[in-house]
Structure formats: structure tokens, C-alpha cells
N, C-alpha and C. Protein backbone atom coordinates (compact mmCIF):
# COMPACT_ATOMS: atom_id res chain seq x y z
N UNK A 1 37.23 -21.58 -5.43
CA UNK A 1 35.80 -21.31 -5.57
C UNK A 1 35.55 -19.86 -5.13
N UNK A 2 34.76 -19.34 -5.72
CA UNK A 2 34.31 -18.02 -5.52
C UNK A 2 33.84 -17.80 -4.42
N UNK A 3 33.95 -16.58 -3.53
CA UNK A 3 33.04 -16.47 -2.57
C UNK A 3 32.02 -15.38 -2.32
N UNK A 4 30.64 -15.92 -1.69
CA UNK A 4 29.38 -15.22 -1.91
C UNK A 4 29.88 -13.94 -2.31
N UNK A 5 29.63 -13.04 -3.49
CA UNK A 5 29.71 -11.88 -3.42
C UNK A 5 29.02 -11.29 -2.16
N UNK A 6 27.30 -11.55 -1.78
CA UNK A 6 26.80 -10.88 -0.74
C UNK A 6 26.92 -11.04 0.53
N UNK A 7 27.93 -10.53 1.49
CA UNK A 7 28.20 -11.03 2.14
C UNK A 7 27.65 -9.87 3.76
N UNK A 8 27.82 -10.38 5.15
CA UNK A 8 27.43 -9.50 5.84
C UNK A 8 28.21 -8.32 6.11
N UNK A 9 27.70 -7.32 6.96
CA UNK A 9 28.82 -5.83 7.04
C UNK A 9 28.14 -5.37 8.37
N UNK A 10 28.93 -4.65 8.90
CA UNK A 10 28.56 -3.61 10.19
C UNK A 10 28.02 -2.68 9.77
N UNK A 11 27.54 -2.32 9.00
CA UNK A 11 26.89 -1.07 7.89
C UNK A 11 25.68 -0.93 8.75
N UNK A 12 25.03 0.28 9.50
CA UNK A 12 23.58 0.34 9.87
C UNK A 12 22.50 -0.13 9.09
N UNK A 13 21.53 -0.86 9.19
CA UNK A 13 20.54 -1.19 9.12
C UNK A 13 19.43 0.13 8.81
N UNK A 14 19.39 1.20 10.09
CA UNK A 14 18.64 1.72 9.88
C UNK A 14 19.24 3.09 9.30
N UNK A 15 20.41 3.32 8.70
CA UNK A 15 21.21 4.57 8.39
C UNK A 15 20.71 3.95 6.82
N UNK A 16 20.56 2.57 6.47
CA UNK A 16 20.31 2.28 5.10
C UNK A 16 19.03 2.76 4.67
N UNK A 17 18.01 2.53 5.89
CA UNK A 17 16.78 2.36 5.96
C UNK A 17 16.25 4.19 5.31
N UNK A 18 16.91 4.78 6.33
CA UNK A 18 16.99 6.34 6.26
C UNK A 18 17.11 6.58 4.60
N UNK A 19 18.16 6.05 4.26
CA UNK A 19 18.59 6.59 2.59
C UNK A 19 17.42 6.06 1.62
N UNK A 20 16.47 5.46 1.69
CA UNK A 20 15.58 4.62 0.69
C UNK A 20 14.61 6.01 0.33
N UNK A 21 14.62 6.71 -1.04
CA UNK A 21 14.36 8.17 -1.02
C UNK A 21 12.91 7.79 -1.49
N UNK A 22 12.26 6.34 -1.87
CA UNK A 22 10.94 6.68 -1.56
C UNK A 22 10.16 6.70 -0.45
N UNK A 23 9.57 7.92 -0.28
CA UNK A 23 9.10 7.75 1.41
C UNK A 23 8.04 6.72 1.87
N UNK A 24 7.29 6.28 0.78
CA UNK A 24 6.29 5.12 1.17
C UNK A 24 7.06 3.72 1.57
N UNK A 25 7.82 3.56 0.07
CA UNK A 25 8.46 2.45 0.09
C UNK A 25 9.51 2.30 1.69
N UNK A 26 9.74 3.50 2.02
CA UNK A 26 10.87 3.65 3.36
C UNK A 26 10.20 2.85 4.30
N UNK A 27 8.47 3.70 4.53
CA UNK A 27 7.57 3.28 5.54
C UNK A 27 7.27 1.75 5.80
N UNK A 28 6.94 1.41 4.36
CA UNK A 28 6.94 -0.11 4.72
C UNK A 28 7.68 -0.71 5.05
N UNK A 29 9.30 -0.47 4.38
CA UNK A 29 10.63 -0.89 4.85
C UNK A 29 10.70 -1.28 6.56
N UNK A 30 10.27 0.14 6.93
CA UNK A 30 10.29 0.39 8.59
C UNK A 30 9.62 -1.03 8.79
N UNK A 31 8.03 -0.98 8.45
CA UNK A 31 7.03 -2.09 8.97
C UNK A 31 7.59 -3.34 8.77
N UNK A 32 8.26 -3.86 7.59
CA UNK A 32 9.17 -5.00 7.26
C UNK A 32 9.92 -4.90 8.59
N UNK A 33 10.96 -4.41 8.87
CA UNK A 33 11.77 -4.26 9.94
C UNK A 33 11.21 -4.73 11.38
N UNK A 34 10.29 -3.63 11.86
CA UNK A 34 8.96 -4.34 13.04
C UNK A 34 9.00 -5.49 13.20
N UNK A 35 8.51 -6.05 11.70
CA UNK A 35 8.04 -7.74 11.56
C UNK A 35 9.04 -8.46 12.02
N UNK A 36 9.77 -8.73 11.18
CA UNK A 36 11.31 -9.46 11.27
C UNK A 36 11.79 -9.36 12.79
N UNK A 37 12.23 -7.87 13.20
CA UNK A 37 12.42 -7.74 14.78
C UNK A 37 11.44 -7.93 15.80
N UNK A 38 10.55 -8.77 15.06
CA UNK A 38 9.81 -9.05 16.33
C UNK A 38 9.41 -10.93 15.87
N UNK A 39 9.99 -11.10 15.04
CA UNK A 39 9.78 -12.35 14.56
C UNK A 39 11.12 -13.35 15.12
N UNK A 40 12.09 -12.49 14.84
CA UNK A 40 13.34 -13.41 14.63
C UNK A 40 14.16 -12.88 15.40
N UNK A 41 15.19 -13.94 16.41
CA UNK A 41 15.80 -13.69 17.70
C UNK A 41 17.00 -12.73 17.20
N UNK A 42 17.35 -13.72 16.26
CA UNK A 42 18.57 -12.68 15.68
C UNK A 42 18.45 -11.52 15.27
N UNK A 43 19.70 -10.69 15.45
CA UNK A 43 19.69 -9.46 15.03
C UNK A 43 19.35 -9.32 13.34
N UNK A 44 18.87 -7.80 12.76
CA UNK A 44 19.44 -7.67 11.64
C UNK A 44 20.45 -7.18 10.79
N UNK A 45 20.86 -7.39 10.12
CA UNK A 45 22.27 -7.48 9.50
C UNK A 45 21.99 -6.77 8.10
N UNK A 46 22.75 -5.80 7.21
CA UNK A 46 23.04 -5.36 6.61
C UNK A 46 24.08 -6.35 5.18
N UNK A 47 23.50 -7.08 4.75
CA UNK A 47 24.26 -7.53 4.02
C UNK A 47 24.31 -7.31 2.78
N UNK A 48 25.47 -7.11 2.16
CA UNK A 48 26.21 -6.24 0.95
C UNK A 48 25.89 -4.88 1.04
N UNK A 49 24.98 -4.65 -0.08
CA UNK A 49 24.75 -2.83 -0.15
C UNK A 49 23.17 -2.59 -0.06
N UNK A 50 22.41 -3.43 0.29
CA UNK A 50 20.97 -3.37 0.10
C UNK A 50 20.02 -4.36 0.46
N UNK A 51 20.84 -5.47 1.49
CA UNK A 51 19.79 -6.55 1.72
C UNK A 51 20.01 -6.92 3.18
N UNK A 52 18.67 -6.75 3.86
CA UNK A 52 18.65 -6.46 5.59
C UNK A 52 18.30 -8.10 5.72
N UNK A 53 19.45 -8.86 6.58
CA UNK A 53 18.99 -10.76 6.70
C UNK A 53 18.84 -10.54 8.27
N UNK A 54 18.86 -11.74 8.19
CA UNK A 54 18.25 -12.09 9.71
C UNK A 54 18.70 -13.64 10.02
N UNK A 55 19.53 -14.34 10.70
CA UNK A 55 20.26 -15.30 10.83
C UNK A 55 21.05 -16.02 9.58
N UNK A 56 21.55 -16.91 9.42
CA UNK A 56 22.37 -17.12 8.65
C UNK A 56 22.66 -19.31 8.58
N UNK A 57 22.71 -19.67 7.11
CA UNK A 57 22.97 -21.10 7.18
C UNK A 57 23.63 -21.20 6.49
N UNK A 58 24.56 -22.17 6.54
CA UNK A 58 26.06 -22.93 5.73
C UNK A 58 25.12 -23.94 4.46
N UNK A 59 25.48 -23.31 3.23
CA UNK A 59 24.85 -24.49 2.10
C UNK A 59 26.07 -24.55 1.25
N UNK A 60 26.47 -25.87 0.69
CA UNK A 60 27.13 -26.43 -0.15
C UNK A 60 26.46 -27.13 -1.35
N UNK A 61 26.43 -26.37 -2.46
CA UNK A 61 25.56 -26.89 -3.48
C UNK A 61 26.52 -28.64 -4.22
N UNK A 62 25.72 -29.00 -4.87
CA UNK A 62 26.75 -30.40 -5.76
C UNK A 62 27.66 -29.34 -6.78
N UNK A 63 27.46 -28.69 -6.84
CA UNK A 63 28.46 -27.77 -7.94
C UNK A 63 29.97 -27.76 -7.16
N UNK A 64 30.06 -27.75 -5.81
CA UNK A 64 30.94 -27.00 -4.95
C UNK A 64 30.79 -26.08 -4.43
N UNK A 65 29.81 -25.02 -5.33
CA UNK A 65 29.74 -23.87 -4.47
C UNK A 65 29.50 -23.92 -3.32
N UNK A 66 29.91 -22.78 -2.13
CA UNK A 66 29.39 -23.38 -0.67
C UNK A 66 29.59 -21.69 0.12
N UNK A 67 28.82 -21.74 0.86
CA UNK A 67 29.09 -20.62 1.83
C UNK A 67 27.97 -20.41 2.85
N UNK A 68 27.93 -18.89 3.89
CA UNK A 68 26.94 -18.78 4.24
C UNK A 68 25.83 -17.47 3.69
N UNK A 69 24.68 -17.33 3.93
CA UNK A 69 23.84 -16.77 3.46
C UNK A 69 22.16 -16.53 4.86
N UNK A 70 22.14 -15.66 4.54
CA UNK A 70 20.70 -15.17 5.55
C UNK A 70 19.42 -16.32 5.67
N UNK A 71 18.96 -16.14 6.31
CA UNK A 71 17.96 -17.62 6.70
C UNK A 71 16.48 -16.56 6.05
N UNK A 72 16.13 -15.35 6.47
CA UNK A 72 15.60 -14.68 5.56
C UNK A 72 15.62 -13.00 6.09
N UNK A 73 14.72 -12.35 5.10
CA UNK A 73 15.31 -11.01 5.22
C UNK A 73 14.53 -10.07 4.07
N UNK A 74 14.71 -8.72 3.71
CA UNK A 74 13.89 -8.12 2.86
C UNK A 74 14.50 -6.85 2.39
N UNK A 75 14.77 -6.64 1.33
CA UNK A 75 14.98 -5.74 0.55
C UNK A 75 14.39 -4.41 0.08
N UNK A 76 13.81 -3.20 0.52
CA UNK A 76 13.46 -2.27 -0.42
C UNK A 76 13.96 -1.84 -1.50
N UNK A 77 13.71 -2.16 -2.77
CA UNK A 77 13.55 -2.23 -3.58
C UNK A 77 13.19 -0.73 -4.25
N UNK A 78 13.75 -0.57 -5.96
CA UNK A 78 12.93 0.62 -6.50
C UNK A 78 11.92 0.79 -6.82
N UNK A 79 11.73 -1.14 -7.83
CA UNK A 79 10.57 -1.17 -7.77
C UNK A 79 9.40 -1.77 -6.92
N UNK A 80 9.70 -2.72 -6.02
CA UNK A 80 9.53 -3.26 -5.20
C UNK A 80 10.02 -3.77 -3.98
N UNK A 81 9.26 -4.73 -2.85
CA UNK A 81 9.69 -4.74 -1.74
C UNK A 81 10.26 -6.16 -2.33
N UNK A 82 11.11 -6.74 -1.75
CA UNK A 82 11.45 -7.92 -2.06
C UNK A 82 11.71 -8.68 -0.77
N UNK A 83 11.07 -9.95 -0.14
CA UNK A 83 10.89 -10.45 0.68
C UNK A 83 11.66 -11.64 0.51
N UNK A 84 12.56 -11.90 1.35
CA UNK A 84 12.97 -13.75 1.65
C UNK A 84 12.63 -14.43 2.03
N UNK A 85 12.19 -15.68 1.57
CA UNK A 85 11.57 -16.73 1.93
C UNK A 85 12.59 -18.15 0.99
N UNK A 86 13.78 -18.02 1.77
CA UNK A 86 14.68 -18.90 1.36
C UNK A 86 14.58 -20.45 1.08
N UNK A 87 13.46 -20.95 1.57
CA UNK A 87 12.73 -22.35 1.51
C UNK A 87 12.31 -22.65 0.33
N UNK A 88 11.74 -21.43 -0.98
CA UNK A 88 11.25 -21.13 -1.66
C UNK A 88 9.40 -21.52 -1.03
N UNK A 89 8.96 -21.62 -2.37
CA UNK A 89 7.29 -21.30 -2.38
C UNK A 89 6.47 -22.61 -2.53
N UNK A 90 6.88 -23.83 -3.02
CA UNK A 90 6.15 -24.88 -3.26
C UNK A 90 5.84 -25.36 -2.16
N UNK A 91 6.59 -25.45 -0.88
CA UNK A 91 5.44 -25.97 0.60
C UNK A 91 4.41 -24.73 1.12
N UNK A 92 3.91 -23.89 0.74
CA UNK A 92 3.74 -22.88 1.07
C UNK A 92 2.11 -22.21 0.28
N UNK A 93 1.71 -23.32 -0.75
CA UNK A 93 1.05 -23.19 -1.84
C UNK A 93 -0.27 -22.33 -1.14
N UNK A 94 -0.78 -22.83 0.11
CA UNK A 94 -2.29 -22.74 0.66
C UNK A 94 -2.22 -21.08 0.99
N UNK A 95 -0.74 -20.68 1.82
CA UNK A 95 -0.81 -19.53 2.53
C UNK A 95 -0.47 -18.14 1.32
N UNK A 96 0.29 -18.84 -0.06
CA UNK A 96 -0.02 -18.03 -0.82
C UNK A 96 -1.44 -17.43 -1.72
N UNK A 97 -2.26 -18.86 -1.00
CA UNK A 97 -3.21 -18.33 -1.87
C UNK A 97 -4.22 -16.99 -0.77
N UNK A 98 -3.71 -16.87 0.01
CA UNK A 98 -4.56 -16.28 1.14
C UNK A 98 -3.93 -15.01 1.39
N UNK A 99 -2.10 -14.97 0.76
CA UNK A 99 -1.54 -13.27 0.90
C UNK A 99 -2.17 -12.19 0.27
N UNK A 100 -2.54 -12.37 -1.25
CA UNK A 100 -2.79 -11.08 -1.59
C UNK A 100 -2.40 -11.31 -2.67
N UNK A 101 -1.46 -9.30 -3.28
CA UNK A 101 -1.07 -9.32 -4.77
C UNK A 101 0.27 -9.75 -4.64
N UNK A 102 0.99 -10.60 -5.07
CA UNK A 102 2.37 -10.36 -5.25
C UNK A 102 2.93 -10.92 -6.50
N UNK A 103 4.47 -11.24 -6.60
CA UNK A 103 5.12 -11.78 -7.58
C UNK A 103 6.26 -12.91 -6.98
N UNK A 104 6.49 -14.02 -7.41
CA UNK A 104 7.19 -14.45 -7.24
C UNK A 104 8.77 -15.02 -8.11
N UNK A 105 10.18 -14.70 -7.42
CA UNK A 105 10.91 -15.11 -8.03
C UNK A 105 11.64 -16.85 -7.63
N UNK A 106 12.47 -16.97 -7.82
CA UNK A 106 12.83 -18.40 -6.97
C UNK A 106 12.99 -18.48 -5.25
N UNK A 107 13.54 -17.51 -4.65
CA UNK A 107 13.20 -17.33 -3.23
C UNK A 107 12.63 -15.56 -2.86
N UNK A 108 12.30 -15.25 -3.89
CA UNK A 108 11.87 -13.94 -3.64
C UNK A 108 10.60 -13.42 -3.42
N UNK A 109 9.49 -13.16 -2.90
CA UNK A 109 8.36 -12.37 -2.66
C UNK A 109 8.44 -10.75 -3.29
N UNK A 110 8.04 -10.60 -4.19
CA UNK A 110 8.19 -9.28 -4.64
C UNK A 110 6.77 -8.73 -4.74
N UNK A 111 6.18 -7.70 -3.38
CA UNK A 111 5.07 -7.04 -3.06
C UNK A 111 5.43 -5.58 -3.66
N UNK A 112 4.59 -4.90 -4.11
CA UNK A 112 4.60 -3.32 -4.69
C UNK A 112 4.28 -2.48 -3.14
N UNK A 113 3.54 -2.95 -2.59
CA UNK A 113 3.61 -2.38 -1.15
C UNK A 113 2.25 -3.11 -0.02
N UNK A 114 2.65 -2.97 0.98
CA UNK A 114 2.34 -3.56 1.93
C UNK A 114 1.16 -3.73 2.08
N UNK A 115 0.01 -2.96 1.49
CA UNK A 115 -1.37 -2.96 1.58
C UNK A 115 -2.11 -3.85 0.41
N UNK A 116 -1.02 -4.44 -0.06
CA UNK A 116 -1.73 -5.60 -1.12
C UNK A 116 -1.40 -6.70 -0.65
N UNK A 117 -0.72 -6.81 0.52
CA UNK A 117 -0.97 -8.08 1.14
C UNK A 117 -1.49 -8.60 3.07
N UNK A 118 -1.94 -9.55 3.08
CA UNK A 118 -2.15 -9.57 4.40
C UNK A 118 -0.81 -10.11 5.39
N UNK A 119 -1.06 -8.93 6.32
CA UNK A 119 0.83 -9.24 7.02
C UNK A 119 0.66 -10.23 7.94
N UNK A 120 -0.56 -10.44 8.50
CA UNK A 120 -0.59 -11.76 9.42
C UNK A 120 -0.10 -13.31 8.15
N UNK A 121 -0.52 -13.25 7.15
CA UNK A 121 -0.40 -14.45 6.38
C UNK A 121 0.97 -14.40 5.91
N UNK A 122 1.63 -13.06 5.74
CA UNK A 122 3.28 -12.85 5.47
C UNK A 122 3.69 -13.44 6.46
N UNK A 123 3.73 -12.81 7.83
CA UNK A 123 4.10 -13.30 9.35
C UNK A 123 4.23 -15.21 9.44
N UNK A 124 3.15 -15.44 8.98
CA UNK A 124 3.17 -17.08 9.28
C UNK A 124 3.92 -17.92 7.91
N UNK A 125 4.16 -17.11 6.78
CA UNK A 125 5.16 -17.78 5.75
C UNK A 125 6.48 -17.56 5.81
N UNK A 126 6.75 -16.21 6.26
CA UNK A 126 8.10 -16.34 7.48
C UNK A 126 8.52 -17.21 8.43
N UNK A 127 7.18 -17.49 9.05
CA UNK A 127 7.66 -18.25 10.53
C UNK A 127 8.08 -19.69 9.67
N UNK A 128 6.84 -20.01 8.55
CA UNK A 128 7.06 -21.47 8.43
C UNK A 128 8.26 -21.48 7.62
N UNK A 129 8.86 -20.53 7.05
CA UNK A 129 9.90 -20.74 5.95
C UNK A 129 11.51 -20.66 7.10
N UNK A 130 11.47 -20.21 8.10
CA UNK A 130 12.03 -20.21 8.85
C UNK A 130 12.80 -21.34 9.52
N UNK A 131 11.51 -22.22 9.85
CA UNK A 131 11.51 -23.49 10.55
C UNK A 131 11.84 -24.76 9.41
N UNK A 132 11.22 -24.54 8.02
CA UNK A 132 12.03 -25.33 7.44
C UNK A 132 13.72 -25.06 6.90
N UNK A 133 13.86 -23.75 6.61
CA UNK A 133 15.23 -23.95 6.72
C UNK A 133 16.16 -24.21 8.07
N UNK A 134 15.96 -24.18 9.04
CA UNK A 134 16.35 -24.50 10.76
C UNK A 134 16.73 -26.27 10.45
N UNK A 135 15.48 -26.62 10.09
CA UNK A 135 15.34 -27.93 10.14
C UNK A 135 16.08 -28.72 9.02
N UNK A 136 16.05 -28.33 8.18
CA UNK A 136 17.28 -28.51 6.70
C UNK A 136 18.50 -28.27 7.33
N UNK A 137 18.96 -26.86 7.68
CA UNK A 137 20.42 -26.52 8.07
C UNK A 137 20.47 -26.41 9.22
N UNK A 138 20.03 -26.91 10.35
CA UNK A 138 19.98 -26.53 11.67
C UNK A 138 20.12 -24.92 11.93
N UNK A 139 20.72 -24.44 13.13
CA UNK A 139 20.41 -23.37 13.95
C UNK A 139 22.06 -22.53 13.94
N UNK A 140 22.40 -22.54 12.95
CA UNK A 140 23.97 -21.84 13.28
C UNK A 140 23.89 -20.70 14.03
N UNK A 141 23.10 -19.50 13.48
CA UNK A 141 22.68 -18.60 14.08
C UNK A 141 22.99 -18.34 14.91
């Protein structure tokens, strides 16, 4: 069986953060960062070439596939910020209606930038997306 291409690295976090050559998109990056480090015990992690996680759970799909992967985490993006919310979005219906502008992919939050959404209502779809994956995969972390 294949294994996760995306996997974690000792790669800086914020040496990545530095290279993101749009300077807005950087800024929010930073504020993403804030959030998360002040949200989540665990460190953040650099995983593959472009995606900053933040703890980590063991999933084994019925396919076989199986490995580990970030509990959640956020991406700057070219064209966007791309947010994890690994639980996906269907328990979550009320607090999306209260974020703002965004887009959604299957576990992805894709915001154009930070002022189209409200970060207290981001903050609490983190926390709750958090606690249901904890509670699905327990606490490897």
C-alpha cells in the first residue's frame, strides 16, 4: 500500500511562512498561525511542501489505505487560504452560516482572506472540528 505522499518534516514553519511572496496573503498566514498556536497544544508542523498541521490521527479507510495525517491545519495558498477542518462541514451547518464568505471543498475551508470571515466563528469550528476528530480517533498527539 502506498504511503501518504504528505507526510510531516522538520522544515520551519515560519522560514515557509517568510517565503509566501504575497504579502497580504503572508499576513493572514501569520494570523492563521496566532490562531492555531493559541488554539492547539500541539506544536506546528510543516507537512510536505506547503501544509502547516497541528496534531495528528491514525485512519484506515475500507479500501486499506491507512496512515497518519494532521487533526487540522492551514495552507496559504495562491489563490487562497485553505483551512482544515478534517471532520468535514455537515455537523457544522449553523456556524457556517454565521462565518462569512467562503468556499468549501470536502475538508477544506477555502477563504480569499481573512476579513471575509468572522475569526471568533472560525476559532469555534476549529475547536469543534477538533473535538470531534479526538473523539472519533482519540488523542495520539
Amino acid at each position: 500500500m502506498a504511503e501518504n505522499k504528505t507526510q510531516p518534516t522538520t522544515k520551519s514553519v515560519t522560514a515557509f511562512l517568510d517565503g509566501v511572496e504575497n504579502e497580504k496573503r503572508r499576513a493572514d498566514a501569520y494570523r492563521l498561525l496566532e490562531i492555531f498556536n493559541r488554539l492547539m497544544p500541539e506544536p506546528a508542523i510543516l507537512w510536505g511542501e506547503s501544509l502547516i498541521g497541528y496534531g495528528s490521527y491514525y485512519y484506515k479507510y475500507d479500501s486499506g489505505r491507512e496512515g497518519d495525517f494532521f487533526l487540522t491545519g492551514f495552507a496559504p495558498r495562491k489563490q487562497n487560504l485553505s483551512i482544515y477542518i478534517i471532520a468535514g462541514f455537515e455537523p457544522f451547518s449553523e456556524l457556517l452560516g454565521k462565518l462569512g464568505k467562503y468556499k468549501t471543498g470536502a475538508s477544506c475551508l477555502y477563504v480569499n482572506k481573512l476579513e471575509d470571515i468572522d475569526l471568533d466563528v472560525l476559532e469555534e469550528l476549529i475547536k469543534q472540528s477538533i473535538a470531534l476528530m479526538r473523539e472519533k480517533y482519540g488523542n495520539k498527539s
